[in-house]
Protein backbone atom coordinates (compact mmCIF):
# COMPACT_ATOMS: atom_id res chain seq x y z
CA UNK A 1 25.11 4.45 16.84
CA UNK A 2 23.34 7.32 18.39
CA UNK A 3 21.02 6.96 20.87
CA UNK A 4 18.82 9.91 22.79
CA UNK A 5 15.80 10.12 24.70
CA UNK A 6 13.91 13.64 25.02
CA UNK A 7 11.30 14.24 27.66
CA UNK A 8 7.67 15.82 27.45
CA UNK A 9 6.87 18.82 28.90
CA UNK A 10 3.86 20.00 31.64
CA UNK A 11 2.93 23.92 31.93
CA UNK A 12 2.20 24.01 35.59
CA UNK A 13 0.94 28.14 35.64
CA UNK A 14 1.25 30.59 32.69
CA UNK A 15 -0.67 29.07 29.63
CA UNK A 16 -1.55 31.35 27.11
CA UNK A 17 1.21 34.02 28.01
CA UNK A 18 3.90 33.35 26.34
CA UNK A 19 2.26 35.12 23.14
CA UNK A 20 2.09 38.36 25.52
CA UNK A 21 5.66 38.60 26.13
CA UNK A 22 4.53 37.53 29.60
CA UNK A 23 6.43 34.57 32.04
CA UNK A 24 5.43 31.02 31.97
CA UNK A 25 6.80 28.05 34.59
CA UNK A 26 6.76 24.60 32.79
CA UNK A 27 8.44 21.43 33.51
CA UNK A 28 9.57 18.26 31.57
CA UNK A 29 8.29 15.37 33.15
CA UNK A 30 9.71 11.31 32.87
CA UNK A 31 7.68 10.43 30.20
CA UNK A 32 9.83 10.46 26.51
CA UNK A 33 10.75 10.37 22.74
CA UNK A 34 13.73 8.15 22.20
CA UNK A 35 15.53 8.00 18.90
CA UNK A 36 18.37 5.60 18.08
CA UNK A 37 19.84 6.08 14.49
CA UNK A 38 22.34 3.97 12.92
CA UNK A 39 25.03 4.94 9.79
CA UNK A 40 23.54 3.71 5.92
CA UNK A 41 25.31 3.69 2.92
CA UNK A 42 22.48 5.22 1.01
CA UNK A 43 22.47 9.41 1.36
CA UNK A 44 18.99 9.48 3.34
CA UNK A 45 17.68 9.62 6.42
CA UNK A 46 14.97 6.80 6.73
CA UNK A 47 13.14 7.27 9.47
CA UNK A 48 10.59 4.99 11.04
CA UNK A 49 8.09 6.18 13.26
CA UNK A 50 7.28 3.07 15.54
CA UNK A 51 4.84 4.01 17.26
CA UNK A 52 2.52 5.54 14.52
CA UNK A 53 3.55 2.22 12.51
CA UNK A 54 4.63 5.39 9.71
CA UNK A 55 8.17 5.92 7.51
CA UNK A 56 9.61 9.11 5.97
CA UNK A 57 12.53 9.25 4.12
CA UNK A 58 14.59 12.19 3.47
CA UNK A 59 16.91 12.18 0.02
CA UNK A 60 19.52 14.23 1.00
CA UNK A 61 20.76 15.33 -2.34
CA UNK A 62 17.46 17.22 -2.45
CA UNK A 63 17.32 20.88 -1.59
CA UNK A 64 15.12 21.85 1.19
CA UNK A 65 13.57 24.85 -0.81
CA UNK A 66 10.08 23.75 -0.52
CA UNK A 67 9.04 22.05 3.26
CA UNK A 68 5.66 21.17 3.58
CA UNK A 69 3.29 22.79 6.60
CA UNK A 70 3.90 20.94 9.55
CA UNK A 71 7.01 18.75 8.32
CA UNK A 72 9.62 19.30 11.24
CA UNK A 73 12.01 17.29 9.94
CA UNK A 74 13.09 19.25 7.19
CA UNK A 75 12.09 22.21 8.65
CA UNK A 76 14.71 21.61 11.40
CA UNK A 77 17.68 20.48 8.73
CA UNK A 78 16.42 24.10 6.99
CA UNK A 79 17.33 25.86 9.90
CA UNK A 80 20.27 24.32 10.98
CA UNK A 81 21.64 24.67 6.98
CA UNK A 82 20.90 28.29 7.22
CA UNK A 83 23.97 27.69 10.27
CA UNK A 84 26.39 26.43 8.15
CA UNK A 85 25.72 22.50 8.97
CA UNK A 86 25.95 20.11 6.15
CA UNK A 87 23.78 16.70 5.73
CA UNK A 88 25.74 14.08 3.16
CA UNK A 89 26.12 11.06 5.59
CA UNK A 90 22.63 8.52 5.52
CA UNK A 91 21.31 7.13 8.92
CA UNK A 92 18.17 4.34 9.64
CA UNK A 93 16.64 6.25 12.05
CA UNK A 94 13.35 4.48 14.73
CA UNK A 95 11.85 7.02 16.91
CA UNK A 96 9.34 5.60 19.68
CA UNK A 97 8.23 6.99 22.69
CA UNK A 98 5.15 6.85 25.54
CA UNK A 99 4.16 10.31 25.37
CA UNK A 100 0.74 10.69 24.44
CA UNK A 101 -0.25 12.41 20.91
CA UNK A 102 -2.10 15.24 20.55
CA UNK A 103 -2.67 15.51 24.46
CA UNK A 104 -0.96 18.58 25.77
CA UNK A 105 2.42 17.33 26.86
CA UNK A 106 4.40 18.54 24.00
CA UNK A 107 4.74 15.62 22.01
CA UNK A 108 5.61 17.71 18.61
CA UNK A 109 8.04 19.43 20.55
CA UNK A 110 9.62 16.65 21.87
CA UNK A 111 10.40 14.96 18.56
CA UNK A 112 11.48 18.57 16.99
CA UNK A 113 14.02 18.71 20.30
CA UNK A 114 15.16 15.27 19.66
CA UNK A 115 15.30 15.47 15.99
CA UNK A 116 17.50 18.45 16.61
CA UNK A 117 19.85 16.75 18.85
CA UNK A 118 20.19 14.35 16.12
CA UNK A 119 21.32 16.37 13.49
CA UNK A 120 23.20 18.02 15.89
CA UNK A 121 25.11 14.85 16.67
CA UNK A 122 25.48 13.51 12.99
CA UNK A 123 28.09 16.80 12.79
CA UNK A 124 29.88 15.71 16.33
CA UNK A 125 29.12 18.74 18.07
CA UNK A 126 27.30 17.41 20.83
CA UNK A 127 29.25 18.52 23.13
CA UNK A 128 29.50 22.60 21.72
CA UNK A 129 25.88 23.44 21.55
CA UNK A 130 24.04 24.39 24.23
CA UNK A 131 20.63 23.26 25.30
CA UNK A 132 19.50 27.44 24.78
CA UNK A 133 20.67 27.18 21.40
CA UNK A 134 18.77 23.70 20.82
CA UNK A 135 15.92 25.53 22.48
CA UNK A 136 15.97 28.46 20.04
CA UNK A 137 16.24 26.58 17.00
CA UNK A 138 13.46 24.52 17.86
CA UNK A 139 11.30 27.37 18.52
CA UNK A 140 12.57 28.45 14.96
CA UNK A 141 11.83 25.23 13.20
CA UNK A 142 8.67 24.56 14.72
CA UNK A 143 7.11 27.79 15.53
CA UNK A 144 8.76 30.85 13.16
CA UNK A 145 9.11 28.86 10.10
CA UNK A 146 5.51 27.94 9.59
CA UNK A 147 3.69 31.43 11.43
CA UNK A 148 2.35 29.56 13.90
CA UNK A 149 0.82 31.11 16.35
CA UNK A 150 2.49 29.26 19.71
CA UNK A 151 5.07 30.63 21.61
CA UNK A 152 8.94 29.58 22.93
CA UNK A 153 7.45 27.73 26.24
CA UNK A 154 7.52 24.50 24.90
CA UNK A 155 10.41 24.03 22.75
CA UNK A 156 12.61 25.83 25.53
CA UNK A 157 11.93 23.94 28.64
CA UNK A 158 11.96 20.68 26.67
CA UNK A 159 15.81 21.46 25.73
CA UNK A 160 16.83 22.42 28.89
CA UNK A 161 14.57 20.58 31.07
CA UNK A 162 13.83 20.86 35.02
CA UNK A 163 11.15 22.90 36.24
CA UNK A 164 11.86 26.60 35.01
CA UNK A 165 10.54 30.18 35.15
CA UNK A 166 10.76 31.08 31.56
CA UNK A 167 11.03 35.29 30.26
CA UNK A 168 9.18 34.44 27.10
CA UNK A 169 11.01 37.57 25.70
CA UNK A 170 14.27 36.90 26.28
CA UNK A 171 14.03 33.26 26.88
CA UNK A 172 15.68 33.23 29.73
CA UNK A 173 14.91 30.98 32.43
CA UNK A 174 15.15 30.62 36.32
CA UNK A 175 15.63 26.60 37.86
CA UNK A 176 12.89 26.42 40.58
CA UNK A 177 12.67 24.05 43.14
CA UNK A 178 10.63 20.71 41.48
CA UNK A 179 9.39 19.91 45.49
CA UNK A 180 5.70 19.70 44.00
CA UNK A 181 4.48 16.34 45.21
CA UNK A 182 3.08 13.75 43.33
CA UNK A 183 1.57 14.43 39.79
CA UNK A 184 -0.93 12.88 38.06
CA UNK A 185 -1.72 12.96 34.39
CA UNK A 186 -5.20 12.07 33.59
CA UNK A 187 -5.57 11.65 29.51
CA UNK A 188 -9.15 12.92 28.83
CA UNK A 189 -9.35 10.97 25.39
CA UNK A 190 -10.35 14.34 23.66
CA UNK A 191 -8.30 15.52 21.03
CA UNK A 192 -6.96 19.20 21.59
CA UNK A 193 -7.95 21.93 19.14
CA UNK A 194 -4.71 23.47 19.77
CA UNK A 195 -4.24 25.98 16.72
CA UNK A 196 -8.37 27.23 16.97
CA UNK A 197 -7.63 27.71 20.47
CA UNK A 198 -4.33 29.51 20.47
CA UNK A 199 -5.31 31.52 17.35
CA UNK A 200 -8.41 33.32 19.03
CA UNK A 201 -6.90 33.47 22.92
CA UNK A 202 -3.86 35.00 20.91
CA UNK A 203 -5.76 37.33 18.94
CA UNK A 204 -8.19 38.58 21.36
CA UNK A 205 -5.25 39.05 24.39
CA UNK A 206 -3.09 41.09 22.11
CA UNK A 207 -6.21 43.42 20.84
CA UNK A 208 -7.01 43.47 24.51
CA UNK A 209 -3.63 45.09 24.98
CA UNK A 210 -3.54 47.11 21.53
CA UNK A 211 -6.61 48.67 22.50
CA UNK A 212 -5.01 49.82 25.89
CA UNK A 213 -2.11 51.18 23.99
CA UNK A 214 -3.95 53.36 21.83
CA UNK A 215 -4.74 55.25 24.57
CA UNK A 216 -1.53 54.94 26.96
CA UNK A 217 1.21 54.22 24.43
CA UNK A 218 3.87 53.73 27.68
CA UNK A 219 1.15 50.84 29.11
CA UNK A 220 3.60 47.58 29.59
CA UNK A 221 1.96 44.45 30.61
CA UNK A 222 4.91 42.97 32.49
CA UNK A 223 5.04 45.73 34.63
CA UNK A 224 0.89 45.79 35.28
CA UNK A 225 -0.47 44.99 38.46
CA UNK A 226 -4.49 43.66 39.24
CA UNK A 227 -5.48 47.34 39.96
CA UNK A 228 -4.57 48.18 36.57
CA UNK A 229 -7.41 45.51 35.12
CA UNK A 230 -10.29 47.97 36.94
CA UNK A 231 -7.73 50.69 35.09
CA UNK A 232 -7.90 50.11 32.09
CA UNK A 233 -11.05 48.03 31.85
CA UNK A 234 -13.71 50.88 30.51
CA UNK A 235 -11.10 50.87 27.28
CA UNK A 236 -10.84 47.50 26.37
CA UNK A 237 -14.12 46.55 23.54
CA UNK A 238 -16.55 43.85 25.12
CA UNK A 239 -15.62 41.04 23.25
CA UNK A 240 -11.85 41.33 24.53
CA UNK A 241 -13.08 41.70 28.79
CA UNK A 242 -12.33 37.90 29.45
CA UNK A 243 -8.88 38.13 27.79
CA UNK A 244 -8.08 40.98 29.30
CA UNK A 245 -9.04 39.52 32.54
CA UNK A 246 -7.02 36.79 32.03
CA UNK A 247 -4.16 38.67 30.98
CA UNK A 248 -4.21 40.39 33.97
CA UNK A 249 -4.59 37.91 36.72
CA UNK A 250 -2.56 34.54 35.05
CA UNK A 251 0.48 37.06 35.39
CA UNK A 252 -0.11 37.43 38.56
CA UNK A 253 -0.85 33.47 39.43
CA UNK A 254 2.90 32.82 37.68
CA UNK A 255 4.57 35.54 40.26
CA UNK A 256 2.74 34.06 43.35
CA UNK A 257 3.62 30.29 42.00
CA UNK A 258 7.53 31.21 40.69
CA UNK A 259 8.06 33.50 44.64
CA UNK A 260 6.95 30.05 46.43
CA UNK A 261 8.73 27.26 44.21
CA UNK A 262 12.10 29.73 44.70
CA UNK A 263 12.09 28.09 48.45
CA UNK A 264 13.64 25.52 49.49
CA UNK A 265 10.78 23.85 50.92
CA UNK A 266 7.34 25.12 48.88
CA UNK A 267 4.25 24.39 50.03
CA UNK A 268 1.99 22.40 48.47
CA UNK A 269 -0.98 23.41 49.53
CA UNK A 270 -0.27 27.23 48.64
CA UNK A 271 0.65 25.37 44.33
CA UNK A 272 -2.13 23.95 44.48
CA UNK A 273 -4.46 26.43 45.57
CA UNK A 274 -2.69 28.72 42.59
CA UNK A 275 -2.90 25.99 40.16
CA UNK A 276 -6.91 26.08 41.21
CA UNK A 277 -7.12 29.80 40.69
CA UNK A 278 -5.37 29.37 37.06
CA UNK A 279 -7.68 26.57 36.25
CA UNK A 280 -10.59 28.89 36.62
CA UNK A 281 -9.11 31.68 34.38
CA UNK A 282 -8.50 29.36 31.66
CA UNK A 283 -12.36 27.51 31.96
CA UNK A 284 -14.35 30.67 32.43
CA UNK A 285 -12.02 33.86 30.55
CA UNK A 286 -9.78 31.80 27.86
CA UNK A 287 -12.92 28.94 27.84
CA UNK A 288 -10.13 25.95 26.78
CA UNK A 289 -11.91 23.31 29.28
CA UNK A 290 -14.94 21.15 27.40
CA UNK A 291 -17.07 20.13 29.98
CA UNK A 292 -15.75 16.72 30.59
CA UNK A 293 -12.86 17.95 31.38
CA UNK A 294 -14.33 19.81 33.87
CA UNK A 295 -16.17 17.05 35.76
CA UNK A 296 -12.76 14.94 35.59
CA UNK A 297 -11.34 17.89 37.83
CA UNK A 298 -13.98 18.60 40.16
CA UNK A 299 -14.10 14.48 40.84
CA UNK A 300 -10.08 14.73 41.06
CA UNK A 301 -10.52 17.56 43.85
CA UNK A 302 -13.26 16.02 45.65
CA UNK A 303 -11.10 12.94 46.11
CA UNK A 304 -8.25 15.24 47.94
CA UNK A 305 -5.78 16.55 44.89
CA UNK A 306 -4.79 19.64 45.87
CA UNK A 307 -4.61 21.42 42.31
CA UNK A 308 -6.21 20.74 38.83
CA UNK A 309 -6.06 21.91 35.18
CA UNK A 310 -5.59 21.33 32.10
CA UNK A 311 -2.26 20.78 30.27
CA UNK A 312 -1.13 22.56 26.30
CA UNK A 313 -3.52 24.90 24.71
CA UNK A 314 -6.68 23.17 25.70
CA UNK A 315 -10.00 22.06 24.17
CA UNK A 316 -9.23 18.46 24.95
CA UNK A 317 -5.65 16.48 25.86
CA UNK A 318 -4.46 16.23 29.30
CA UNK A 319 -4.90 17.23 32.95
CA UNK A 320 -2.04 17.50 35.73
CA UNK A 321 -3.20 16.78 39.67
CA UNK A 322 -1.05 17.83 42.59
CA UNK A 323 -1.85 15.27 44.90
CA UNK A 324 -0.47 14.32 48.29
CA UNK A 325 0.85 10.87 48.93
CA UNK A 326 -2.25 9.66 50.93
CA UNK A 327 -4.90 10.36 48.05
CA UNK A 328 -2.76 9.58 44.70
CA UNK A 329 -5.01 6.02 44.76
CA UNK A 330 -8.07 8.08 45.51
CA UNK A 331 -7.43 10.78 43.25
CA UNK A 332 -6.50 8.22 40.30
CA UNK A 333 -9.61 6.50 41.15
CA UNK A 334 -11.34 9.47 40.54
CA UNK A 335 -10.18 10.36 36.81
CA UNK A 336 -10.49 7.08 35.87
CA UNK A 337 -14.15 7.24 36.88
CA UNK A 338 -15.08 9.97 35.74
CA UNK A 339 -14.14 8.81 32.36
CA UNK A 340 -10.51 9.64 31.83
CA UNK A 341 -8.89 7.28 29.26
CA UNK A 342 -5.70 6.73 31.51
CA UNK A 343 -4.11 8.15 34.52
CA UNK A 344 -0.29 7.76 35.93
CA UNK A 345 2.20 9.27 38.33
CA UNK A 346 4.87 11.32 36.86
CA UNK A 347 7.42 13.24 38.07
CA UNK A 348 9.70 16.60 36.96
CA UNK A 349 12.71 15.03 35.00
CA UNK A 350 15.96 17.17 35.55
């Protein structure tokens, strides 16, 4: 039998960089996907999905020539045939798992990392492949092979987990320190527009940066500074300003956050007061946060958390607190009032 669990995934600063070639610091946190799969005479893979009371089966003397938008499973065994890995031995396959759908933390990404490990293990090379390659092909399966417009962040700190500084370029990653308190998720019980969202913040940030490069072909975002939004700011077309703003200043946020969680001992106060100023950008520049959300926040600070914002692409899903010991009652207290659907304590999985 195999048996794995994968965990979900928080970005604590950086949303809606990645597409910009620009750093992003995410975490997996202890909530999971688990998979156990079991050898079948028949050549399939029959998978039940538990928890959405769903089943797909997979006839594996079928080509994969033709994978449906938004069907991971074959889109993964696609990319992994394209590495020389062959698929002739049937499993009965349940997947279950208490992160949340459609809420922020990753849950798409999860199941592509575990569904990955899976195949991975059906060929005994568990042990050979390394959680950068998992993280690439996931990427690839889930990102590249459909044009979607998301970036590496996900799919790359889910398969190597901890709380890392990711190079969305390279994809190469610094372990910070995960000393960041207590977190809260708060589930808002709106559904996330994730691919409206991250199609126009995409769009806009990278003609925002086009626009720039007309005129100063040498101009390199990861090496800009915040004197360089006044700058450049005259060039960049009125509709683009709040991208470009964000652009600027989120980069920034990520430095400040990744030069204090590189100590031994951050402080919280300090995250939290970053998380705060990257909460803003993304309400009032990138405009992800439906009012709602909003008041869920502004309740959650009032009661004493220390930081607030939302979690994935936005438009609805899930908020993170950083909250002190003292106030994680309070603070809890606070979501749930304001009309959050659920709130718990999590913590960065390693």
């Amino acid at each position: 039998m195999i048996q794995l669990k994968v965990p979900a995934r928080i970005c604590f600063y950086g949303d809606h960089q990645d597409y910009l070639g620009l750093p992003v610091i995410a975490g997996t946190i202890d909530r999971f996907i688990q998979l156990k799969a079991s050898r079948i005479p028949e050549k399939n893979f029959h998978i039940e999905l538990l928890d959405l009371n769903d089943e797909v089966v997979i006839d594996l003397k079928n080509g994969l020539q033709q994978v449906l938008q938004d069907d991971y499973f074959r889109s993964c065994m696609a990319v992994l045939k394209k590495e020389g890995f062959h698929f002739d031995e049937g499993y009965a396959i349940e997947v279950s798992g208490n992160i949340p759908v459609n809420a922020g933390l990753s849950s798409s990404s999860a199941l592509v990392v575990a569904w990955l490990r899976f195949l991975v293990a059906t060929q005994g090379k568990m042990e050979t492949i390394s959680d950068y390659q998992i993280g690439r092909w996931a990427y690839e399966a889930e990102v590249l092979f459909f044009d979607q417009p998301g970036g590496l962040m996900d799919q790359y700190t889910i398969a190597q987990k901890g709380l890392l500084y990711i190079d969305t370029q390279s994809g190469e990653s610094v372990r910070l320190s995960a000393d960041v308190g207590k977190l809260l998720v708060a589930e808002s019980g709106l559904a996330k527009k994730t691919l409206t969202v991250l199609k126009n913040a995409r769009v806009y940030a990278q003609n925002a940066v086009s626009a720039i490069q007309q005129h100063h072909p040498d101009f390199n975002l990861k090496e800009s500074t915040p004197a360089d939004y006044e700058k450049y700011r005259s060039i960049v077309p009125q509709e683009y300003q709040n991208h470009w703003y964000a652009a600027i200043f989120n980069y920034q946020i990520t430095l400040q956050a990744k030069e204090e969680l590189q100590k031994k001992h951050p402080d919280v106060q300090r995250l939290g007061r970053l998380m705060n100023e990257h909460q803003a950008i993304l309400q009032h520049q990138i405009k992800n946060t439906p009012p709602e959300m909003v008041n869920m926040m502004e309740k959650a600070l009032k009661a004493g958390a220390l930081g607030a914002k939302t979690i994935g692409s936005g438009g609805g899903g899930c908020m993170v607190a950083m909250v002190l010991d003292e106030n994680v009652d309070k603070v809890k207290n606070a979501f749930l009032d304001a009309g959050a659907k659920a709130v718990y304590e999590v913590a960065v999985t390693i």
